[in-house]
Protein backbone atom coordinates (compact mmCIF):
# COMPACT_ATOMS: atom_id res chain seq x y z
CA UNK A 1 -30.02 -12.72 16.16
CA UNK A 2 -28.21 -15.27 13.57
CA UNK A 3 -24.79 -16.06 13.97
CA UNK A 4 -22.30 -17.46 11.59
CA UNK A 5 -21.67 -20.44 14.16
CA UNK A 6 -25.27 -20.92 15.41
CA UNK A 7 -28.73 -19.18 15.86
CA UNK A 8 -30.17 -17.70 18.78
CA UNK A 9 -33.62 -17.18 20.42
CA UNK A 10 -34.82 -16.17 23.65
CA UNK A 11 -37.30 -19.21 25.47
CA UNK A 12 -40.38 -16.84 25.43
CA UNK A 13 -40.12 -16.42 21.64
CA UNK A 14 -41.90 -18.90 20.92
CA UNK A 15 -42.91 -18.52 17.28
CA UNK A 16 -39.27 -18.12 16.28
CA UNK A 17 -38.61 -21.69 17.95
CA UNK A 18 -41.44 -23.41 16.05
CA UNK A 19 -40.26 -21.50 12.76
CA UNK A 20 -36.77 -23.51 13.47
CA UNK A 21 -38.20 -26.49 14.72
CA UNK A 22 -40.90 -26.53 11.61
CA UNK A 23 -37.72 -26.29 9.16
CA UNK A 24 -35.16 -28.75 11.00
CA UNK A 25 -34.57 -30.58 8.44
CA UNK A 26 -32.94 -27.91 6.81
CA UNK A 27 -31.22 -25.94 9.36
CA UNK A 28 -27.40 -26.12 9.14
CA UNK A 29 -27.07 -24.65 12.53
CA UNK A 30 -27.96 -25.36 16.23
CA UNK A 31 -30.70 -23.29 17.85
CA UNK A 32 -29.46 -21.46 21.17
CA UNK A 33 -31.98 -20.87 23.87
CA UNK A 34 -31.36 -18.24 25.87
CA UNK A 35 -33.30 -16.40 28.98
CA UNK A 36 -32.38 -13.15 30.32
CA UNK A 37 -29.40 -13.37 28.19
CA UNK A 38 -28.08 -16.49 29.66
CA UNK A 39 -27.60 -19.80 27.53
CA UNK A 40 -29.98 -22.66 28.79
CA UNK A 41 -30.46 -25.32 26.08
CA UNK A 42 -30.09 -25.55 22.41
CA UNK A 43 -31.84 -27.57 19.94
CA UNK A 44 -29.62 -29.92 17.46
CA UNK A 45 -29.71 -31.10 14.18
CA UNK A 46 -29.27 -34.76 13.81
CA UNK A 47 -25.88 -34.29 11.99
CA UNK A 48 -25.04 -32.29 15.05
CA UNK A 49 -26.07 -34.51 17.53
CA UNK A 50 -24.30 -37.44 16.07
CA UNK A 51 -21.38 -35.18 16.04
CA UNK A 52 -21.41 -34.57 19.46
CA UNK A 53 -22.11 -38.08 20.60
CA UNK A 54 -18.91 -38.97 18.87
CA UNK A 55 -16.82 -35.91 20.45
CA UNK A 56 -17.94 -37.49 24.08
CA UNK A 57 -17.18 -40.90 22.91
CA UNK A 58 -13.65 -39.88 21.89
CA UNK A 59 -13.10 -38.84 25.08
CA UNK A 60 -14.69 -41.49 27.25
CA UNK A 61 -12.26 -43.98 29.10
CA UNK A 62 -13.69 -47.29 28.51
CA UNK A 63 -11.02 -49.20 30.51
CA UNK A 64 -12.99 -49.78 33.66
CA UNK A 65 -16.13 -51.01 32.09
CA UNK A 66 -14.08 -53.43 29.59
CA UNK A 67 -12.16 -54.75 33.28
CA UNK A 68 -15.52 -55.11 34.67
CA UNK A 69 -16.71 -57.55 32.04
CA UNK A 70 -14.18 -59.86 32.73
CA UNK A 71 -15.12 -59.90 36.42
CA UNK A 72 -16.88 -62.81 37.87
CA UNK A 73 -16.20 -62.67 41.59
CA UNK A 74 -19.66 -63.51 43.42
CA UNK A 75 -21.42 -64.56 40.51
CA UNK A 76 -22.98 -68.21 40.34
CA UNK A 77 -23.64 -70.34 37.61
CA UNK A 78 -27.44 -70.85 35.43
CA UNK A 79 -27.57 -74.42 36.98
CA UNK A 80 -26.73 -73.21 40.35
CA UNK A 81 -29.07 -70.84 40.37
CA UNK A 82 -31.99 -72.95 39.15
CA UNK A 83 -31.62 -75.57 41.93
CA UNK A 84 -31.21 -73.06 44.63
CA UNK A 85 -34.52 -71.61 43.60
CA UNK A 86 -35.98 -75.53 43.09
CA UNK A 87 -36.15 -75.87 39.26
């Protein structure tokens, strides 16, 4: 069941999930769910979550949303939206 890169249960074994779950914070390795042999989900460690976050934002392409900041077609100003609705 372990592996040197991460640790595997099947879903319906439950007690081994709460025996990694119960000792988190000192797992070193992700827990792999698996049914009928399949993988379905896996349970992270903060350290590897945070990893992970960073591996999508390294690959994210934040040039759209940084030209869409800058974009002000249609939009209307405070004041001229507080006397169209009568303040």
């Amino acid at each position: 069941m372990d592996n040197d890169e991460y640790k595997e249960s099947d879903i319906r074994d439950a007690t081994s999930i709460q025996g990694y779950l119960d000792s988190i914070e000192n797992q070193k390795n992700e827990l792999v769910l698996t049914s009928g042999g399949e993988m379905i989900g896996a349970i992270l460690t903060a350290e590897q979550y945070d990893w992970f976050l960073d591996k999508i934002d390294e690959h994210q392409d934040l040039s759209e949303i940084s030209k869409r900041t800058k974009d002000q077609d249609g939009t209307q100003s405070l004041d001229d939206f507080k006397k169209e609705i009568g303040e």
